[in-house]
N, C-alpha and C. Protein backbone atom coordinates (compact mmCIF):
# COMPACT_ATOMS: atom_id res chain seq x y z
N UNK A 1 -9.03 -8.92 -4.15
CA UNK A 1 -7.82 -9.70 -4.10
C UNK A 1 -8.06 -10.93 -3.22
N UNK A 2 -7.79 -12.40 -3.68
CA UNK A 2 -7.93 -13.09 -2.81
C UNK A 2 -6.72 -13.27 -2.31
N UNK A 3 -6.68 -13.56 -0.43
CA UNK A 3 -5.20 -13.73 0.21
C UNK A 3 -5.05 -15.20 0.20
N UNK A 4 -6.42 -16.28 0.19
CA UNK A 4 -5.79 -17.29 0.08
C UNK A 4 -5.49 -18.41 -1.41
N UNK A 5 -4.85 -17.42 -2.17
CA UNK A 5 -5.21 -17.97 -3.40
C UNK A 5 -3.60 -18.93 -3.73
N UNK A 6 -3.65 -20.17 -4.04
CA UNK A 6 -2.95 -21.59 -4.60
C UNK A 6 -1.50 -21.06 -5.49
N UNK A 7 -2.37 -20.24 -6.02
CA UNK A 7 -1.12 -19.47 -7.21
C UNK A 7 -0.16 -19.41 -6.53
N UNK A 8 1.13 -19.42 -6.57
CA UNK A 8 2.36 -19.24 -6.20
C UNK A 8 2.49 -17.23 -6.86
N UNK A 9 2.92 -17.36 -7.90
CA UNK A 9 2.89 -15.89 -8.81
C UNK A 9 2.53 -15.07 -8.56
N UNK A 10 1.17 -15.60 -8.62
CA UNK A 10 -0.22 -14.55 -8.02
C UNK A 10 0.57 -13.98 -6.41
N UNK A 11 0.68 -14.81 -6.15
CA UNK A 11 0.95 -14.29 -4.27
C UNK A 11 2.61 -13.88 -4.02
N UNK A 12 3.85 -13.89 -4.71
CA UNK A 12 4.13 -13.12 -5.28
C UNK A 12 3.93 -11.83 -5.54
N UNK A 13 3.38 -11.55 -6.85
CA UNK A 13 2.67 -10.17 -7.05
C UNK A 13 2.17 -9.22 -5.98
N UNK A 14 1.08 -9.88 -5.49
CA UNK A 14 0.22 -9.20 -5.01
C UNK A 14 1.62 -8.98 -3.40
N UNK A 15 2.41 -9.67 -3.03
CA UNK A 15 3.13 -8.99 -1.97
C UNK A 15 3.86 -7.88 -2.61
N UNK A 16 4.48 -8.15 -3.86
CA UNK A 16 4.96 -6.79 -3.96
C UNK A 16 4.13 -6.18 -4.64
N UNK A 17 3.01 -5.87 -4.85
CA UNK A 17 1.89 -4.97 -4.66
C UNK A 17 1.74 -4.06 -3.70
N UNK A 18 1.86 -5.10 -2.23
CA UNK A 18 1.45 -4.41 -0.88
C UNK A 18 2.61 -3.78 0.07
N UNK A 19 3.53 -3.74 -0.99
CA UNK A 19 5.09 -3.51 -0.49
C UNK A 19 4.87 -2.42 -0.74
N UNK A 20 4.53 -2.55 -2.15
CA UNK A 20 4.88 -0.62 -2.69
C UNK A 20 3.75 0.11 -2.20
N UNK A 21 2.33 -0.17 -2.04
CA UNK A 21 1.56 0.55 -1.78
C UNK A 21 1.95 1.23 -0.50
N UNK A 22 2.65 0.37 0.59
CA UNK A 22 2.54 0.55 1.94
C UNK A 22 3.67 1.62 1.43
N UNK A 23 4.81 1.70 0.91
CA UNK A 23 5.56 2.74 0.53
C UNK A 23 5.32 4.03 0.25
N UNK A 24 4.45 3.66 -0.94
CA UNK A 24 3.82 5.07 -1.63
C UNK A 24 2.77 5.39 -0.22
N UNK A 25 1.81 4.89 0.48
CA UNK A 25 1.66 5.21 1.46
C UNK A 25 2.56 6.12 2.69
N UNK A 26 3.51 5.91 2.83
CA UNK A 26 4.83 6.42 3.85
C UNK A 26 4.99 8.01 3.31
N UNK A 27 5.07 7.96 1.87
CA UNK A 27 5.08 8.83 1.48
C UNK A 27 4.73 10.16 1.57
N UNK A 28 3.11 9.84 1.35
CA UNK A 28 1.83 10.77 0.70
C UNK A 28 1.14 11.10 2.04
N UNK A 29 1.20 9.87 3.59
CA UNK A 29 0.98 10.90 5.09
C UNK A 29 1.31 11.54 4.89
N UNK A 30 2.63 12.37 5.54
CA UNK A 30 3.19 13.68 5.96
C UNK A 30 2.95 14.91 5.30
N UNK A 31 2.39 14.21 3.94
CA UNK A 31 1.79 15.49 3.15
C UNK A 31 0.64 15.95 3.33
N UNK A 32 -0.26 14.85 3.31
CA UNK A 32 -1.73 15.27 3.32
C UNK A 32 -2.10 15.75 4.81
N UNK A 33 -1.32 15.60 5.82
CA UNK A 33 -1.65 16.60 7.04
C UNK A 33 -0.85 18.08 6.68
N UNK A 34 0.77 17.86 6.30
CA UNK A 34 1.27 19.17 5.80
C UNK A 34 0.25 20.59 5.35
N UNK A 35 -0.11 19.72 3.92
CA UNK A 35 -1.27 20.70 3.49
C UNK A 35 -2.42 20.47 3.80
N UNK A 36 -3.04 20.18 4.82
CA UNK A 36 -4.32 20.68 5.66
C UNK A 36 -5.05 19.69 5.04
N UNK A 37 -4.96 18.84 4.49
CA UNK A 37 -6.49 18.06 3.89
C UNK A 37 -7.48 16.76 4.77
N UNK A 38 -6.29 16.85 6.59
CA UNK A 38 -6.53 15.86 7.29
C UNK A 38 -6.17 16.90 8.61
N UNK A 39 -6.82 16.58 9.45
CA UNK A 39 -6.07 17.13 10.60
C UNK A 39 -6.01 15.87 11.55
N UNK A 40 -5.07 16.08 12.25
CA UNK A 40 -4.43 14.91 13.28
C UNK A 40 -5.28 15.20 14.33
């Protein structure tokens, strides 16, 4: 992904790209220590 890219759209996108990921991220922590696949 480039961050400094001219596109208007493009940069756009790609924030709400990094919106939802960071979301679905928020998510899927509390689980993956829940069920053991990480330990803190």
């Amino acid at each position: 992904m480039n961050p400094d890219s001219k596109d208007d759209g493009y940069n756009i996108r790609i924030a709400v790209f990094k919106d939802a990921y960071a979301a679905l991220a928020a998510q899927i922590e509390p689980k993956i220590y829940f069920h053991g696949f990480l330990m803190k």
